[in-house]
C-alpha atoms as a PDB file:
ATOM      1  CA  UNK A   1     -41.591  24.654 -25.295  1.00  0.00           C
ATOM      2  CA  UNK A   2     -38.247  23.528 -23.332  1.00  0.00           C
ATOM      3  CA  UNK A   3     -35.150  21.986 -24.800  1.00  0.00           C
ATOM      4  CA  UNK A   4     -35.185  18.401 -24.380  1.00  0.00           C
ATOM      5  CA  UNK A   5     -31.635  17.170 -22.586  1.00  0.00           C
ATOM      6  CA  UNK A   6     -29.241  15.084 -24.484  1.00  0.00           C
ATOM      7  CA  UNK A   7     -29.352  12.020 -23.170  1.00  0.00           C
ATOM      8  CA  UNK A   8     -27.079  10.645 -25.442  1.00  0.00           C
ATOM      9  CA  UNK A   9     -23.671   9.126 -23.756  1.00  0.00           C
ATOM     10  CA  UNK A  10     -20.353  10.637 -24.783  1.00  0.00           C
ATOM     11  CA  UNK A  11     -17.455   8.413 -25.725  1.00  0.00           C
ATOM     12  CA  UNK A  12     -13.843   9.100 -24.469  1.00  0.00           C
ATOM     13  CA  UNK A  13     -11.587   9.062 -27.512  1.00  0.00           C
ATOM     14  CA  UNK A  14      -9.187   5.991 -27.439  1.00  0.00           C
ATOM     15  CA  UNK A  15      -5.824   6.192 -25.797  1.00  0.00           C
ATOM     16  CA  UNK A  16      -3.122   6.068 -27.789  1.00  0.00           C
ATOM     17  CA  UNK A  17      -0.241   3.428 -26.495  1.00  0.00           C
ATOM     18  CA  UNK A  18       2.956   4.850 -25.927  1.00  0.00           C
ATOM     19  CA  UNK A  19       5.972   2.808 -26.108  1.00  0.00           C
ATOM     20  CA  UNK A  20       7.378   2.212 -22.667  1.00  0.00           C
ATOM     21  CA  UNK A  21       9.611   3.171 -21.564  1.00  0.00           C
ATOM     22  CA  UNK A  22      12.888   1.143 -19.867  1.00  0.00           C
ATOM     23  CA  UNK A  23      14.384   2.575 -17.003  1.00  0.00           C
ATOM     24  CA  UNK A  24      17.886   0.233 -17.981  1.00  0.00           C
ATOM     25  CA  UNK A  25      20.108   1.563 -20.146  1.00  0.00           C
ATOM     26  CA  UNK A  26      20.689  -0.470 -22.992  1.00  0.00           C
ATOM     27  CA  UNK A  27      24.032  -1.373 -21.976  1.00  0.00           C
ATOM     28  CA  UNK A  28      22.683  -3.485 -18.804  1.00  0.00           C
ATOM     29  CA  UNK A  29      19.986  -5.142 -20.858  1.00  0.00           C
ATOM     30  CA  UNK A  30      21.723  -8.177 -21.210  1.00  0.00           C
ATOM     31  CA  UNK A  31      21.306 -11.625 -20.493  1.00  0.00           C
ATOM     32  CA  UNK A  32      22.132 -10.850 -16.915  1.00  0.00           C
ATOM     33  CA  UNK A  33      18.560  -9.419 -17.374  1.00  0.00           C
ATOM     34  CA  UNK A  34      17.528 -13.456 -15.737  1.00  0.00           C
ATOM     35  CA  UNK A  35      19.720 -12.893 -12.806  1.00  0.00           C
ATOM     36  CA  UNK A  36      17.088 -10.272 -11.772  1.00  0.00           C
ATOM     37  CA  UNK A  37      14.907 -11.430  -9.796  1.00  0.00           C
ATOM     38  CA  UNK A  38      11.233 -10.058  -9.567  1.00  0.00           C
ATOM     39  CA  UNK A  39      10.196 -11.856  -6.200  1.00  0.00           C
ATOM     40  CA  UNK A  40      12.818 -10.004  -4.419  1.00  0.00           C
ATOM     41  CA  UNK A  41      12.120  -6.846  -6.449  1.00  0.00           C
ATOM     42  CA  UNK A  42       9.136  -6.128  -4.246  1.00  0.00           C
ATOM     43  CA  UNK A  43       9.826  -3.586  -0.750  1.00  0.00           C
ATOM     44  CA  UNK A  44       8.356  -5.440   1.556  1.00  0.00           C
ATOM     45  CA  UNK A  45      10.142  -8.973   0.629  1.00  0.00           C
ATOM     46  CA  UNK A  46      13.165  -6.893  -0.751  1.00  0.00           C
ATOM     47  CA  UNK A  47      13.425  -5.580   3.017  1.00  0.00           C
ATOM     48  CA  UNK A  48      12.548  -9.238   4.644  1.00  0.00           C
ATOM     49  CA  UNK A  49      15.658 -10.890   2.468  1.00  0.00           C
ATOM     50  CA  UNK A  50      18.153  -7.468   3.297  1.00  0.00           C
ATOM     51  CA  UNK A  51      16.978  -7.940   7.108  1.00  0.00           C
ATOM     52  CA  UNK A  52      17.742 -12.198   6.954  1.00  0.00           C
ATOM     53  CA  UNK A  53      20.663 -11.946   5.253  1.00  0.00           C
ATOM     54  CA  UNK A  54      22.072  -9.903   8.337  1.00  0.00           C
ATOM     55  CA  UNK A  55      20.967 -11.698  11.303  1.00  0.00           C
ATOM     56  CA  UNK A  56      20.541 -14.894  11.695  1.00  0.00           C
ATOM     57  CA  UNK A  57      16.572 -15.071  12.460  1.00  0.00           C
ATOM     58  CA  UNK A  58      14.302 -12.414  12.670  1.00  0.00           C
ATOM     59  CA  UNK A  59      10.576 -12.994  14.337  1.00  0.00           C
ATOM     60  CA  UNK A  60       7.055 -12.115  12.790  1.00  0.00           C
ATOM     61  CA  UNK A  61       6.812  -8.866  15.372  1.00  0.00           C
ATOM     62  CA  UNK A  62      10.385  -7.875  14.390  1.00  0.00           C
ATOM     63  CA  UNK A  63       9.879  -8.186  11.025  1.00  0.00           C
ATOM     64  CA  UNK A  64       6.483  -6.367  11.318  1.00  0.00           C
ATOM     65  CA  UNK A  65       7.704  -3.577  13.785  1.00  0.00           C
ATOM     66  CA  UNK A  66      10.627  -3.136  10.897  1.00  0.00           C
ATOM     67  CA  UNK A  67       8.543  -2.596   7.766  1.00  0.00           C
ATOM     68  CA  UNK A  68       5.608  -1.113   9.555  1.00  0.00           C
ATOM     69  CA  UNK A  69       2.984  -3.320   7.819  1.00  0.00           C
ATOM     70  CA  UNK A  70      -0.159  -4.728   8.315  1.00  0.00           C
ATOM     71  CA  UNK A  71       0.127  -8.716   9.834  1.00  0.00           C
ATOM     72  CA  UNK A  72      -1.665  -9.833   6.406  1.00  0.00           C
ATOM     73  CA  UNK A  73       0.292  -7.750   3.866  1.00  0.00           C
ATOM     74  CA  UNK A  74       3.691  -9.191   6.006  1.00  0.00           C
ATOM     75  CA  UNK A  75       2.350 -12.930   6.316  1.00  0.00           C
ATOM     76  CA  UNK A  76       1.575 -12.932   2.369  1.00  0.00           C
ATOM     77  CA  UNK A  77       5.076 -11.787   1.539  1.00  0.00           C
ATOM     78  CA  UNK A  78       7.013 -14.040   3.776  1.00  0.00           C
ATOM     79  CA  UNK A  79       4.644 -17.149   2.255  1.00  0.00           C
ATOM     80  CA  UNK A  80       5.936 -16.159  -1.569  1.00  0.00           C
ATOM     81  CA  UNK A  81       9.533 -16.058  -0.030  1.00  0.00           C
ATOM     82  CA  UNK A  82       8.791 -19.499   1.555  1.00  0.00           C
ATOM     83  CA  UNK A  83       7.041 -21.070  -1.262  1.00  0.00           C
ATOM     84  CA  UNK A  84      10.199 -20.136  -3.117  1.00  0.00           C
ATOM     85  CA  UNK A  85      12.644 -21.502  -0.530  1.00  0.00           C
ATOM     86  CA  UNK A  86      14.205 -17.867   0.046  1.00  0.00           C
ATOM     87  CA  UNK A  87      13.162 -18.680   3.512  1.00  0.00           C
ATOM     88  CA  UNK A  88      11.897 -20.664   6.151  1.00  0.00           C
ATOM     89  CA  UNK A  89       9.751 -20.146   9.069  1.00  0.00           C
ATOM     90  CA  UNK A  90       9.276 -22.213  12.135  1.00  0.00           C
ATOM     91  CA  UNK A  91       6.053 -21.513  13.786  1.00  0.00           C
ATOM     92  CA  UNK A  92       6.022 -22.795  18.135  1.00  0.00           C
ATOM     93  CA  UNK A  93       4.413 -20.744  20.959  1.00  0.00           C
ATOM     94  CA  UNK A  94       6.066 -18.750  23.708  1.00  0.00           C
ATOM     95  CA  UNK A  95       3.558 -18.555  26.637  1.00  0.00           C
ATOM     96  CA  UNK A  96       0.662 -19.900  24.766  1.00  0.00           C
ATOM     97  CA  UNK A  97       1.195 -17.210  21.879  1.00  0.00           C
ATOM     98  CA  UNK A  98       2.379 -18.050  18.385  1.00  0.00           C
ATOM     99  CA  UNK A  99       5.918 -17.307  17.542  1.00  0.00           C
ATOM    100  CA  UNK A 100       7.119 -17.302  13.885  1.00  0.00           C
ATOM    101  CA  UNK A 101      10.773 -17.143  13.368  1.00  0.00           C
ATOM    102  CA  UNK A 102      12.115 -17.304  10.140  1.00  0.00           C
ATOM    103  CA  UNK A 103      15.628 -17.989   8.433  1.00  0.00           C
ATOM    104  CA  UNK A 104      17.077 -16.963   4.881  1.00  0.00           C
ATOM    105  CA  UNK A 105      17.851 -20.479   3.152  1.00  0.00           C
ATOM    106  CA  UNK A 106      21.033 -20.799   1.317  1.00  0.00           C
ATOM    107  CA  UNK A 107      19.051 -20.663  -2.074  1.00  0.00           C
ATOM    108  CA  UNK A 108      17.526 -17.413  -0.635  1.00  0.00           C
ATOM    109  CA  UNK A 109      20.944 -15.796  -0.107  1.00  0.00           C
ATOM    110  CA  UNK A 110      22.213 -16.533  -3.567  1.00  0.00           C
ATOM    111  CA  UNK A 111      19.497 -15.008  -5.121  1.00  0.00           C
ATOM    112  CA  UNK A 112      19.265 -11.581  -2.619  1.00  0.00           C
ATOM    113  CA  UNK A 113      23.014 -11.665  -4.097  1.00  0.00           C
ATOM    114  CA  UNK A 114      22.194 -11.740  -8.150  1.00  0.00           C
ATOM    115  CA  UNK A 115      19.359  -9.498  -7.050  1.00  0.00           C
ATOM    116  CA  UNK A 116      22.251  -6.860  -5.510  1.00  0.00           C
ATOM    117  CA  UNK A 117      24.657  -7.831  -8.552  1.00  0.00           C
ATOM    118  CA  UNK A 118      22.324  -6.985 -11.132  1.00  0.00           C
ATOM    119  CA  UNK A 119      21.301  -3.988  -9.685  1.00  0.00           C
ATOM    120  CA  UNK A 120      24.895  -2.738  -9.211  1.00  0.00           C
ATOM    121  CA  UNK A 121      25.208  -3.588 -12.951  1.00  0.00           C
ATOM    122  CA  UNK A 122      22.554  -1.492 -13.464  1.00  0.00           C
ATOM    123  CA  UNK A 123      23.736   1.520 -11.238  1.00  0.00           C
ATOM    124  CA  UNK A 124      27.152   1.132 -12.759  1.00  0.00           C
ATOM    125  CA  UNK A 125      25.735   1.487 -15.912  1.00  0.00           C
ATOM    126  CA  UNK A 126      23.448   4.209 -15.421  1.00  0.00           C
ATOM    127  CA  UNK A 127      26.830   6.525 -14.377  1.00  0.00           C
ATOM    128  CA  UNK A 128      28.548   5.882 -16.977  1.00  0.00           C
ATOM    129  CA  UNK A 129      25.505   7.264 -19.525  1.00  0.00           C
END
């Protein structure tokens, strides 16, 4: 007579939580710790406020021909940016195509500056460990 097969299911054992892990050394973990800003932490809108604060309008091909991403993944980050007033956009046609061309706001330039403060805080401190 044959073996019957287990049928039974096997249970992973639990994960244990590690404590995570903070890539700031203490010494920058301050209350400047609010000056950093996670909307602007992202690449893609990190790169869109860096690009803006240089020129003084940048279009939706530019910007997309610049980051090399998809027209979705680009639209959705400028709309966070704009729904924070980082920027604005201004949407016409040019020879009956759309034309998006958008602006960094002055609230949008202060905060792409505590952004680039806090992270030289951060670099600053991270030499000096």
């Amino acid at each position: 007579m044959a073996a019957k097969a287990d049928t039974r299911k096997t249970v992973a054992p639990a994960k244990r939580k590690r404590p995570k892990l903070t890539a700031v050394p203490a010494a920058a973990n301050t209350a400047d710790d609010a000056k950093f800003d996670r909307l602007i932490y992202e690449r893609v809108r990190l790169g869109i406020m860096s690009a803006l604060a240089v020129r003084d309008e940048l279009t939706f091909v530019e910007l997309k021909a610049l980051f090399d991403v998809s027209d979705g993944n680009l639209s959705a980050h400028a709309r966070k940016l704009e729904e924070a007033d980082y920027v604005t956009c201004t949407k016409s046609f040019e020879d009956r195509r759309p034309r998006s061309v958008y602006r960094i706001t002055a609230l949008g330039r202060n905060a792409l500056h505590r952004y680039l403060d806090h992270v030289e805080a951060v670099i600053k401190a991270t030499r000096r460990a």
